[in-house]
Protein backbone atom coordinates (compact mmCIF):
# COMPACT_ATOMS: atom_id res chain seq x y z
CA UNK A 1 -16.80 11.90 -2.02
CA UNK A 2 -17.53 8.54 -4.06
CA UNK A 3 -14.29 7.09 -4.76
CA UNK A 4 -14.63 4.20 -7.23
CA UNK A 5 -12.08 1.10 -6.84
CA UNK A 6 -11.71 1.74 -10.76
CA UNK A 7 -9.88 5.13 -10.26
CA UNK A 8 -8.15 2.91 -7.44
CA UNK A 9 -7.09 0.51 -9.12
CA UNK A 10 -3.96 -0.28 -10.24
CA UNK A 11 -2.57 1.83 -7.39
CA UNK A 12 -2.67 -0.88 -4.63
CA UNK A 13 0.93 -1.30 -4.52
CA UNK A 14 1.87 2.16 -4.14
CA UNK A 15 -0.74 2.91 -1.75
CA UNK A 16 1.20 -0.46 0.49
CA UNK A 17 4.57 0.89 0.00
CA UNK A 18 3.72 4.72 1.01
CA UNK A 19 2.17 2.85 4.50
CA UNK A 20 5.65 0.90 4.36
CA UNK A 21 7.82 4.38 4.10
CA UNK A 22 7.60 5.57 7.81
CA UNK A 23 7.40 1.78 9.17
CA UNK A 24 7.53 -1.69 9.40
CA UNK A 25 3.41 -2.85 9.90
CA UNK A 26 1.43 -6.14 8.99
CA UNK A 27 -1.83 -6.00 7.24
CA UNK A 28 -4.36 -5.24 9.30
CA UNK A 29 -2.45 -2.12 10.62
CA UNK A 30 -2.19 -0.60 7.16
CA UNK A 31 -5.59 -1.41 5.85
CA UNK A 32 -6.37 0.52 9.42
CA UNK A 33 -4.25 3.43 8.43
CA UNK A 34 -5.66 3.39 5.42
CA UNK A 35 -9.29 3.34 6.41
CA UNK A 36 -8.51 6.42 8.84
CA UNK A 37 -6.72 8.76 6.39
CA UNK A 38 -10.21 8.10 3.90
CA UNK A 39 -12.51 8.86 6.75
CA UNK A 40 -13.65 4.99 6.64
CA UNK A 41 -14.34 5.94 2.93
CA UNK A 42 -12.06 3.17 1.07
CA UNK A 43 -10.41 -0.34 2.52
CA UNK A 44 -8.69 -2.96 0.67
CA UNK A 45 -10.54 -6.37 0.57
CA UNK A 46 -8.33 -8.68 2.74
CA UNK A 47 -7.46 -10.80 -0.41
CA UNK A 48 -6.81 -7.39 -2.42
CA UNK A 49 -4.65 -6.87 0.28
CA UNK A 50 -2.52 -10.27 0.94
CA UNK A 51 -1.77 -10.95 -3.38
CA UNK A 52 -0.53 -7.17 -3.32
CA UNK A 53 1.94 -8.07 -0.34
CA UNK A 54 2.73 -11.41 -2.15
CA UNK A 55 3.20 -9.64 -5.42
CA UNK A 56 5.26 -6.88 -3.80
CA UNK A 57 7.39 -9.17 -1.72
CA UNK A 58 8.33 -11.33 -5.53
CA UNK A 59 8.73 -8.37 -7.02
CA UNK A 60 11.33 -7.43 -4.10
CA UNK A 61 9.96 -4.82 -3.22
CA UNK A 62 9.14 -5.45 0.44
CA UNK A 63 10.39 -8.32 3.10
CA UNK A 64 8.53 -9.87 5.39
CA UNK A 65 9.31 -11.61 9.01
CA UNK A 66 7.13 -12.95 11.97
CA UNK A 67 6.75 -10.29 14.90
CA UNK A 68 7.76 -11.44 18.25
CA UNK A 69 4.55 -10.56 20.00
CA UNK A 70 4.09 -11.97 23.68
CA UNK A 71 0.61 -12.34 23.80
CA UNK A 72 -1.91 -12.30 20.75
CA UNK A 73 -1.26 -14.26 17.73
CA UNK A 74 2.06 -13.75 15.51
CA UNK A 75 1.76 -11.09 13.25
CA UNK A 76 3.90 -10.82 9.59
CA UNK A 77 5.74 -7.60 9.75
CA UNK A 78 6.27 -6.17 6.18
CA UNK A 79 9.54 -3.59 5.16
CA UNK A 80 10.07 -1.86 2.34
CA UNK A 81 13.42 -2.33 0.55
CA UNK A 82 15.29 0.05 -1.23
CA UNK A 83 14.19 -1.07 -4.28
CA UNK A 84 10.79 -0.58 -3.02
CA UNK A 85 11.37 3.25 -2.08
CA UNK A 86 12.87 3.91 -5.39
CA UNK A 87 9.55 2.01 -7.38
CA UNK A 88 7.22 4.51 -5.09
CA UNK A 89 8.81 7.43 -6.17
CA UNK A 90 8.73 6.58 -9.77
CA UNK A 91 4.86 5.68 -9.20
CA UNK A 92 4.46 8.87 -7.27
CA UNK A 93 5.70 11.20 -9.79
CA UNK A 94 3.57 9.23 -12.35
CA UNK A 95 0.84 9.66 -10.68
CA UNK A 96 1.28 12.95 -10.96
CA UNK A 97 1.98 13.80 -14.37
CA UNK A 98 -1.01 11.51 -15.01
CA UNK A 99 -3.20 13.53 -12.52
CA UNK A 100 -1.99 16.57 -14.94
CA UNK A 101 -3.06 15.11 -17.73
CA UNK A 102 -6.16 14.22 -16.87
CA UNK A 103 -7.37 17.49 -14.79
CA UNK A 104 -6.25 19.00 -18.48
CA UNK A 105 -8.88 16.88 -20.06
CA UNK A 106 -11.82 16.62 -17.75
């Protein structure tokens, strides 16, 4: 399966937020999670990555607060917000409608 970032794109947000739904995680755990549930077949550039969490976290969408890790470096926890559940459902379902659309047309 080749998987362009063009189809991709636009849906970096949503893809954070539906890693966000089950639990709190910083970055390098969800572009992890990420990599396994493609098969290593898509990742999010590490600046792709950290403007999407900024964006998300202005557009309250997610919080963020430092981990409390005894050894190893600090890691920035992100959480989804409510507000941030409700905008992934809305994106969700119009992903879908789009996905209708265009298996109509292709």
């Amino acid at each position: 399966m080749n998987i362009t970032s063009d189809i991709l794109r636009g849906h970096t947000e949503t893809i954070i937020l539906k890693q966000l739904l089950s639990k709190d995680s910083y970055g390098y755990e969800i572009n992890k999670a990420i990599q396994d549930l493609t098969n290593h077949e898509f990742e999010l550039k590490e600046a792709t990555l950290y403007s999407a969490f900024r964006r998300l976290e202005s557009a309250g969408l997610i919080t963020s607060y430092w981990g409390d890790e005894a050894t190893g470096a600090r890691r920035r926890y992100y959480m989804i917000t409510a507000e941030g559940k409700k905008v992934y459902t809305q994106n969700r379902k119009d992903w879908e409608d789009a996905k209708l659309l265009i298996d109509t047309l292709i």
